[in-house]
PDB file of N, CA and C in Angstrom:
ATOM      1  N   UNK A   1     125.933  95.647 101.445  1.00  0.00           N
ATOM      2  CA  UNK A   1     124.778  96.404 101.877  1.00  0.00           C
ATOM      3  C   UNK A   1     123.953  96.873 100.671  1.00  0.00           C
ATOM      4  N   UNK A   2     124.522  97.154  99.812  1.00  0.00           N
ATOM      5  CA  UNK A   2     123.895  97.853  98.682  1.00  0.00           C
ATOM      6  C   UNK A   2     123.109  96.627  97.930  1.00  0.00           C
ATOM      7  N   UNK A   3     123.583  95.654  97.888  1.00  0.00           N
ATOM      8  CA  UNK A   3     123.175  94.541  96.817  1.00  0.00           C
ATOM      9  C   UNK A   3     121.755  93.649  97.772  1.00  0.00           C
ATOM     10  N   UNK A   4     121.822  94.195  98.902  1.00  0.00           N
ATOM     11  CA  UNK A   4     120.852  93.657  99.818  1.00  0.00           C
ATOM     12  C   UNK A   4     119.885  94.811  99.779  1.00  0.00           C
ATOM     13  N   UNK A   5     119.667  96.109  99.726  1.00  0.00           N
ATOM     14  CA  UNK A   5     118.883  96.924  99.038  1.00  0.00           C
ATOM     15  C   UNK A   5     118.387  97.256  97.757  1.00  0.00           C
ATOM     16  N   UNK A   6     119.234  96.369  96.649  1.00  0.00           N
ATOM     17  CA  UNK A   6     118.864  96.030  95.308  1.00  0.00           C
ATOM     18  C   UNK A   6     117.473  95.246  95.292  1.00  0.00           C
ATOM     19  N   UNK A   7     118.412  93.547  96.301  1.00  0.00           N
ATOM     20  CA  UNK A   7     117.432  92.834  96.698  1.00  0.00           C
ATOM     21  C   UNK A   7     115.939  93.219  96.649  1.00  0.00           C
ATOM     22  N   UNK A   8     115.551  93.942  98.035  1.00  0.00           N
ATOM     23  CA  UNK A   8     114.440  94.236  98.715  1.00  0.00           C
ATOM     24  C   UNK A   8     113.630  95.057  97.741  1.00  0.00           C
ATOM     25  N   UNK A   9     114.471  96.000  96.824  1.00  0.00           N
ATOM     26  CA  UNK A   9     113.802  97.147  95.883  1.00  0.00           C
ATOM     27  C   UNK A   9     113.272  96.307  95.042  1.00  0.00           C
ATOM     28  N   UNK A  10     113.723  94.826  94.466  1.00  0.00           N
ATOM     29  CA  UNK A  10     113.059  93.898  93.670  1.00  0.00           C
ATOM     30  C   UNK A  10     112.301  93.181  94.051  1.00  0.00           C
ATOM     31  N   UNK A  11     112.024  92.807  94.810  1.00  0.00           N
ATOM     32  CA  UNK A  11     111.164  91.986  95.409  1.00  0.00           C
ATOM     33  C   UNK A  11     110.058  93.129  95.798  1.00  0.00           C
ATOM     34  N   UNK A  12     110.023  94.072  96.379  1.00  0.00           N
ATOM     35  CA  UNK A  12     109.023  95.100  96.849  1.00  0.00           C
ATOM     36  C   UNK A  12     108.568  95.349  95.326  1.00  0.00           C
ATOM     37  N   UNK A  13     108.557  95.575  94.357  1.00  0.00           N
ATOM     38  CA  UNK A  13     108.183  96.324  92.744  1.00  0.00           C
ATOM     39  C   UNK A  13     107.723  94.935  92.093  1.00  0.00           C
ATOM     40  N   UNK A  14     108.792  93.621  92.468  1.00  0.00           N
ATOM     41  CA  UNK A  14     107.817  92.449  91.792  1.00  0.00           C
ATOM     42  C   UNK A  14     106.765  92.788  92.587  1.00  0.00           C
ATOM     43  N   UNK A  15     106.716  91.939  93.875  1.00  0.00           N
ATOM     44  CA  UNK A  15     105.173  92.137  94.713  1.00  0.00           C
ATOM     45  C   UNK A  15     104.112  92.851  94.302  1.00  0.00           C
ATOM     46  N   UNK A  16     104.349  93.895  94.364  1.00  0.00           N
ATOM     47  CA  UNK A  16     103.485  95.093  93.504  1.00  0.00           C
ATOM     48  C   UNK A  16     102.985  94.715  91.928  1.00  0.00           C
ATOM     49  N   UNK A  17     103.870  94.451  91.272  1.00  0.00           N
ATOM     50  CA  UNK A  17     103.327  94.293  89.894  1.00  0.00           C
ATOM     51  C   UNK A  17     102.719  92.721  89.627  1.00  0.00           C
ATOM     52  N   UNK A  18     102.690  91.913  90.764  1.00  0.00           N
ATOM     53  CA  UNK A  18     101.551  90.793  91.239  1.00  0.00           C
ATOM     54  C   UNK A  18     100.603  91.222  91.989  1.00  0.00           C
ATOM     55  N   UNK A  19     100.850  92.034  92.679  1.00  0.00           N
ATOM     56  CA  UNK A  19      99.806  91.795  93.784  1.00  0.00           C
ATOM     57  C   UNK A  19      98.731  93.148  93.096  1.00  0.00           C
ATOM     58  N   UNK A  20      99.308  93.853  92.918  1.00  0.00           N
ATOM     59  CA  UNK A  20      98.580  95.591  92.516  1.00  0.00           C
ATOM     60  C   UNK A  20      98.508  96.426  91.128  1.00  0.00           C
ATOM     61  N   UNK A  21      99.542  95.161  90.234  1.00  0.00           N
ATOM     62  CA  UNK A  21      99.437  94.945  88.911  1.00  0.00           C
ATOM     63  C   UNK A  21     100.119  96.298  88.521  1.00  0.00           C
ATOM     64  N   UNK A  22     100.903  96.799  89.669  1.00  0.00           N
ATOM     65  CA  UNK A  22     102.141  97.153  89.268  1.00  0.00           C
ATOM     66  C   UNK A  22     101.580  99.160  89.263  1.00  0.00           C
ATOM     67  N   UNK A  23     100.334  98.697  90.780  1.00  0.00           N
ATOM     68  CA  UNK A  23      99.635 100.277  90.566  1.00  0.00           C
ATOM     69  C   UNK A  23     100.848 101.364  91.472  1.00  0.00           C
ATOM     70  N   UNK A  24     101.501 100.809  92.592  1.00  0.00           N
ATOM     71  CA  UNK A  24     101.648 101.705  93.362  1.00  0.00           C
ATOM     72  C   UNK A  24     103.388 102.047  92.503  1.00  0.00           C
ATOM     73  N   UNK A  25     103.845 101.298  91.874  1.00  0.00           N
ATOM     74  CA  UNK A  25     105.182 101.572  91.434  1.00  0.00           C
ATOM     75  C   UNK A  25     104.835 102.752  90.296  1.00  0.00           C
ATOM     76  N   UNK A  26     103.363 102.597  89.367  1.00  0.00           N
ATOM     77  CA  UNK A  26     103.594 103.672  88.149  1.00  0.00           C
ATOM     78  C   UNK A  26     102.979 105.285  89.159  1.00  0.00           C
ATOM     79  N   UNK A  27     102.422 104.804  90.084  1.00  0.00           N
ATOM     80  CA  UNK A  27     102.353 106.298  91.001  1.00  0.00           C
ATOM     81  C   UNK A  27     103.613 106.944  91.446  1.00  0.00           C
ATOM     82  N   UNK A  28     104.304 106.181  91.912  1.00  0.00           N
ATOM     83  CA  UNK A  28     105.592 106.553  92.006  1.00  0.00           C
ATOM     84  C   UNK A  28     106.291 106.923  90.840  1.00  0.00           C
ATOM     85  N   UNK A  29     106.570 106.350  90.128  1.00  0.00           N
ATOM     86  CA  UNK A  29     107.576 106.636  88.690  1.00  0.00           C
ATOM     87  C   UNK A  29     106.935 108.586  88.357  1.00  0.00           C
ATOM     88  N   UNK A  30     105.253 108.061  88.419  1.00  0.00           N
ATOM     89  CA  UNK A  30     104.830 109.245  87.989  1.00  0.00           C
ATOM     90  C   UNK A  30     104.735 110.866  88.953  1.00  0.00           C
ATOM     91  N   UNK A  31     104.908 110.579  90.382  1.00  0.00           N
ATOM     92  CA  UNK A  31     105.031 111.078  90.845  1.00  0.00           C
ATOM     93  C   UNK A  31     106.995 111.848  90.612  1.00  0.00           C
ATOM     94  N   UNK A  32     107.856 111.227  90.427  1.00  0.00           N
ATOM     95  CA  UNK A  32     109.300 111.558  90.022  1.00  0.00           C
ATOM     96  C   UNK A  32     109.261 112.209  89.035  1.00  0.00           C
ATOM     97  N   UNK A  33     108.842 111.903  87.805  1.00  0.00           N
ATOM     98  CA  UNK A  33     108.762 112.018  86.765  1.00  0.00           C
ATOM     99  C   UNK A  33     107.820 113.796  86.739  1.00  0.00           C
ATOM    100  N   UNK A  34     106.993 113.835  87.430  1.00  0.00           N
ATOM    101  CA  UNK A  34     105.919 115.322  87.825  1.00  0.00           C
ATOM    102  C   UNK A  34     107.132 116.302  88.236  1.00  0.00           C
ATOM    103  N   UNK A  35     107.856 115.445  89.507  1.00  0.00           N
ATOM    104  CA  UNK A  35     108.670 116.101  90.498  1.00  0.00           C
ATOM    105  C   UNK A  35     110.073 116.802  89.641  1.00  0.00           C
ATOM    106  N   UNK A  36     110.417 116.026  88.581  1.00  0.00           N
ATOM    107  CA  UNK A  36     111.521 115.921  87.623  1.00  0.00           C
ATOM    108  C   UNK A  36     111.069 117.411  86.587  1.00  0.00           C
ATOM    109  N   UNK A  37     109.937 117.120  85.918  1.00  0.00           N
ATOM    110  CA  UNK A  37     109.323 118.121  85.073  1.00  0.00           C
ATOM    111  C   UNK A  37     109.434 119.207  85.525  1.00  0.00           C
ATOM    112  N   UNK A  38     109.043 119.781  87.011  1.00  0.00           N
ATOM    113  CA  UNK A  38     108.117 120.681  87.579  1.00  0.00           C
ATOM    114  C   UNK A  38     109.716 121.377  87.847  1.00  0.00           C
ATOM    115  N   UNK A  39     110.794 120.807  88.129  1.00  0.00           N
ATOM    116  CA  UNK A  39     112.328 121.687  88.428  1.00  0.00           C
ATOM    117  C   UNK A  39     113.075 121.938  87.236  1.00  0.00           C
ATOM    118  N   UNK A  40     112.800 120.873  86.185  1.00  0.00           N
ATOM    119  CA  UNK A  40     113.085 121.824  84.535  1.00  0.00           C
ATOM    120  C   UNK A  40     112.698 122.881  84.201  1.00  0.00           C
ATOM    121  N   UNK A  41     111.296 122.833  84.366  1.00  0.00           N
ATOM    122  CA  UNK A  41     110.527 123.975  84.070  1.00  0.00           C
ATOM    123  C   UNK A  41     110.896 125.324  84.867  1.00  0.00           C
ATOM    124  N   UNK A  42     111.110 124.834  86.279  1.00  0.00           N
ATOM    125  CA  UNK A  42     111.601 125.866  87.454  1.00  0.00           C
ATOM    126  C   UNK A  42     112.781 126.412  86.820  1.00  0.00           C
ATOM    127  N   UNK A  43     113.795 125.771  86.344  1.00  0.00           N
ATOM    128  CA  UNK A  43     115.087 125.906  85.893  1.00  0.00           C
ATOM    129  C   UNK A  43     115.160 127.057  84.487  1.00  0.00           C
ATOM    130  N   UNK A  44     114.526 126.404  83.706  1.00  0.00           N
ATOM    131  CA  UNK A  44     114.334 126.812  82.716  1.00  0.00           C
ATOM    132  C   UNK A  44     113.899 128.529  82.520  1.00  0.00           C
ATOM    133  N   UNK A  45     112.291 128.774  83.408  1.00  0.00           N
ATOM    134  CA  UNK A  45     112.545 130.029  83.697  1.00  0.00           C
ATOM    135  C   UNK A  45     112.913 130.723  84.333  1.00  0.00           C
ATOM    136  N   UNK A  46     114.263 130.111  85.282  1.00  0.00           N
ATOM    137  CA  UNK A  46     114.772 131.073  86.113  1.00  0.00           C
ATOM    138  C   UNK A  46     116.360 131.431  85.050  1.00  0.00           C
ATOM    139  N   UNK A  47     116.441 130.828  84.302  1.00  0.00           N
ATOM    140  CA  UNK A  47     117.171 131.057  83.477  1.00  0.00           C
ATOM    141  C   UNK A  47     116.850 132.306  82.191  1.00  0.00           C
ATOM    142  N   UNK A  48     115.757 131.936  81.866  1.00  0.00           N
ATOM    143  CA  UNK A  48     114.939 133.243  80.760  1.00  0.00           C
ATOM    144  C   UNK A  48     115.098 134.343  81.911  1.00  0.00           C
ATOM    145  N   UNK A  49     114.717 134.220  82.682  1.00  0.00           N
ATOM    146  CA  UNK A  49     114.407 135.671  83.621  1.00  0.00           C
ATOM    147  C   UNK A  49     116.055 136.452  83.892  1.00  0.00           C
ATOM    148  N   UNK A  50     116.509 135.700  84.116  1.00  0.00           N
ATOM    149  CA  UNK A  50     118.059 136.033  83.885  1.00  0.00           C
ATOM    150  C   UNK A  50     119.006 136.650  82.607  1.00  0.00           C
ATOM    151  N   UNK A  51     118.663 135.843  81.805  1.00  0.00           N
ATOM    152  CA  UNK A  51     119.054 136.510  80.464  1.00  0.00           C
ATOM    153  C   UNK A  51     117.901 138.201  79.884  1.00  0.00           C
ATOM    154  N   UNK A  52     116.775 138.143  80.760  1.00  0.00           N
ATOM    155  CA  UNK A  52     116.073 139.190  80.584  1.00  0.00           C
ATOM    156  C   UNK A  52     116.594 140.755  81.326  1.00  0.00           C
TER     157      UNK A  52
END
């Protein structure tokens, strides 16, 4: 099951980086990557506020 969802995740991201030159995958990455930042940062000062 898993290696058949590998599959599809490759073929869906090639497609894209033919067909859309690979627009809707760096929206995504960048959208994770925002999503990733934005709970460090969350983390980070809920941690200062704590030690305060």
């Amino acid at each position: 099951m898993f290696r058949l969802l590998l599959i599809i995740i490759v073929l869906v991201i090639g497609y894209d980086a033919v067909v859309h030159q690979g627009a809707y995958t760096r929206d995504a990455w960048n959208s994770v990557a925002r999503l990733t930042n934005s709970s460090v940062e969350g983390a980070r000062e809920l941690g200062e506020r704590a030690r305060n």
